[in-house]
Structures are given as structure tokens and as C-alpha cells.
Protein backbone atom coordinates (compact mmCIF):
# COMPACT_ATOMS: atom_id res chain seq x y z
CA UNK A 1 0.00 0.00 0.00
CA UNK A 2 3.08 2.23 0.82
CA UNK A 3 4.92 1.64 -2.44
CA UNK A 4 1.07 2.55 -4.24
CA UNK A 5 0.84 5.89 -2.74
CA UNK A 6 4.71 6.37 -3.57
CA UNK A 7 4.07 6.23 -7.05
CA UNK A 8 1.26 8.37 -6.90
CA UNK A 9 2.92 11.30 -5.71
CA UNK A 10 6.05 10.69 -7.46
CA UNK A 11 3.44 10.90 -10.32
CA UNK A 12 1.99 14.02 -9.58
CA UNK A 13 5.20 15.25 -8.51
CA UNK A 14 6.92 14.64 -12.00
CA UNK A 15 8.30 17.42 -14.05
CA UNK A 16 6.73 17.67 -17.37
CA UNK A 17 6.27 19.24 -20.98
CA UNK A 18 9.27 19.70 -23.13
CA UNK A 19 8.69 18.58 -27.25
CA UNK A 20 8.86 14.69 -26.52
CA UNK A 21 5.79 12.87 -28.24
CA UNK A 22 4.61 16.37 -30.39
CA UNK A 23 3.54 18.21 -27.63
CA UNK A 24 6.14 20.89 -27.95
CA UNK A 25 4.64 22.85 -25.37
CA UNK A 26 4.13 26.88 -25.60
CA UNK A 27 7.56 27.14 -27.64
CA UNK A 28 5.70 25.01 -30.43
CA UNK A 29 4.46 26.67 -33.68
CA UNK A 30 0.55 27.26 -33.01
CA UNK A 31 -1.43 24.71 -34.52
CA UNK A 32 -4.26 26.54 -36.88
CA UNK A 33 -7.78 25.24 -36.55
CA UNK A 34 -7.26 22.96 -33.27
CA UNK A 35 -9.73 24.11 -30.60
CA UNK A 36 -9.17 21.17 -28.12
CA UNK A 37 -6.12 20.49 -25.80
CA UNK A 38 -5.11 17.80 -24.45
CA UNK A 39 -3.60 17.76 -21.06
CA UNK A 40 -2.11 14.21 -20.88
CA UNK A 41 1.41 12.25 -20.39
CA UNK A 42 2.22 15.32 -18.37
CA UNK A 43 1.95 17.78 -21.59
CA UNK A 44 -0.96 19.98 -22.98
CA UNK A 45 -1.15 18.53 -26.59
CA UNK A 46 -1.08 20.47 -28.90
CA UNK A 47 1.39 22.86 -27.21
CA UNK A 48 0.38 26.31 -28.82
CA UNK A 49 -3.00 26.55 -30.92
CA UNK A 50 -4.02 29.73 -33.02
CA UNK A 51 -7.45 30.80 -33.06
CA UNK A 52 -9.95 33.95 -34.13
CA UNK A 53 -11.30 35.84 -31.51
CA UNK A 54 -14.04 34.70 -30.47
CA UNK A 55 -13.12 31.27 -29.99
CA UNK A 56 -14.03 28.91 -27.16
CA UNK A 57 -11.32 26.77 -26.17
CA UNK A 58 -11.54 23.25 -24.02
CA UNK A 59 -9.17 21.72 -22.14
CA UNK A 60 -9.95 18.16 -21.74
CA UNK A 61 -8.40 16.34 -18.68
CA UNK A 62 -7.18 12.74 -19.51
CA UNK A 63 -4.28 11.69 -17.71
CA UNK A 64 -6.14 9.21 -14.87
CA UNK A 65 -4.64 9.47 -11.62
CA UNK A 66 -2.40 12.52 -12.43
CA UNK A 67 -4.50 15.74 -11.52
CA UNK A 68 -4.13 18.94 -14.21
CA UNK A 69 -5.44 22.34 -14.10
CA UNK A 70 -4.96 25.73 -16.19
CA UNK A 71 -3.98 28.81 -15.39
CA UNK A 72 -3.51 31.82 -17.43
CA UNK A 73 -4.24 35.64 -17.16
CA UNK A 74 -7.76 35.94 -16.58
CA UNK A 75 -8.47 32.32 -16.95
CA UNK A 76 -8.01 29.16 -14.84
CA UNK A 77 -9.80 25.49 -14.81
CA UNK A 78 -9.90 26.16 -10.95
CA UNK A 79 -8.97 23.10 -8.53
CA UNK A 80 -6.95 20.37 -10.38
CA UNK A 81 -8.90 17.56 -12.43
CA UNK A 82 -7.75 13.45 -13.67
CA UNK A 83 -10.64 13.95 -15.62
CA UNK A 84 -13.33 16.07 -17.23
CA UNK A 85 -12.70 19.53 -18.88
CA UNK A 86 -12.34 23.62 -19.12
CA UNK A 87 -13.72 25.53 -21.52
CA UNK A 88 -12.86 29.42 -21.79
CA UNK A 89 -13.92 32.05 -24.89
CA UNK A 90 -10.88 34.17 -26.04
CA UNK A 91 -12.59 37.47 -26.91
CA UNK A 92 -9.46 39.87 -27.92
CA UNK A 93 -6.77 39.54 -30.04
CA UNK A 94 -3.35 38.02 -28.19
CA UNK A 95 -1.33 35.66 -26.90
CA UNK A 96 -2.22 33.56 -23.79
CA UNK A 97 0.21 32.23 -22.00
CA UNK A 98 -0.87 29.06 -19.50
CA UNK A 99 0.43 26.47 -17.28
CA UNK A 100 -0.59 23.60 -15.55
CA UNK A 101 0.29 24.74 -11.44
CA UNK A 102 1.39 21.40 -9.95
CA UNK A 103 4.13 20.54 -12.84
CA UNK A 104 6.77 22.61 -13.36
CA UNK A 105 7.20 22.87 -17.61
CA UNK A 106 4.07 21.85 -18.18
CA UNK A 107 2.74 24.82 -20.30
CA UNK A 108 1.03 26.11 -23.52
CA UNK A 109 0.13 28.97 -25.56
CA UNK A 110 -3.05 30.34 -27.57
CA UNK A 111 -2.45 32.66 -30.08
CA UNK A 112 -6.02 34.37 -30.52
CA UNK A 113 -6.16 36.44 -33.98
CA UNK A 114 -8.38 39.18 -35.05
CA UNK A 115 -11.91 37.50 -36.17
């Protein structure tokens, strides 16, 4: 049971993100016409999506025992989630910086353009 909740928190605990498996993370080129992220494997997949404004944007939770959330300016998913989803509508013009809190790394990007 000890070694169990070990591996839990060393999951949660992990560092994440980088451009292993596509993810590529907020450094990535925006992806054009994506309007669903992925947080799973410790990475938001895509890394960096490009929408108009007026766009509403989910973040779907799907890594099982490893919580997620999303924070950004003027945005956030709220308390951390295994599963489920965020949605948030990019009004202006931008870019949006994000992160998931509890993993150092693990970030993203939107880039919202003019509609």
C-alpha cells in the first residue's frame, strides 16, 4: 500500500512538458484550426493553438490518476482535475500564456487572432 501511494505522488510530482511525443509545449508553432487540448502524459497537446477571436477553447483532462489544471491571465480550470474539462472564450486579439500549477514545464500557448 506504501509503495502505491509512492508512485502516486512521485506521479503528480513529476516534471513535465518539453517537445517529446509532439507536444512541444508553448515554444511550439501554433497549430491553426485545433480548438481542443489535451492535457495528458504530463503535456498539454497540442502545445500552442491559433485561433480567431471569439473562440471557445476546451481543455480536456485525460491523464487518470495525475490531476491537471490551467492557469492563465484571466483564466483558470480552478482546482486540479484526472478527468473532465475547461472551456474558456478568447474574446481579444493576443497571446495567452498558460500552465498547468502542480508541474513545473508543463505549459502552452493560444495565439487568438483578429476575427
Amino acid at each position: 500500500m506504501l509503495a502505491a501511494v509512492a508512485l502516486a505522488a512521485a506521479l503528480v510530482l513529476a516534471g513535465c512538458g518539453g517537445d517529446e511525443g509532439g507536444g512541444g509545449g508553448a515554444a511550439a508553432t501554433p497549430v491553426a484550426g485545433v480548438t481542443q487540448v489535451a492535457a495528458k502524459d504530463n503535456r498539454f497537446s497540442p502545445g500552442a493553438i491559433q485561433v480567431p477571436a471569439g473562440t471557445a477553447v476546451t481543455w480536456r483532462f485525460e491523464d487518470g490518476f495525475v490531476p491537471h489544471d490551467v492557469k492563465g491571465d484571466g483564466f483558470a480550470s480552478g482546482e486540479p482535475k484526472r478527468k473532465g474539462s475547461f472551456t474558456h472564450t478568447f474574446d481579444r486579439p493576443g497571446t495567452y500564456p498558460y500552465r498547468c500549477t502542480l508541474h513545473d514545464g508543463m505549459d502552452g500557448r493560444v495565439v487568438v487572432t483578429g476575427s
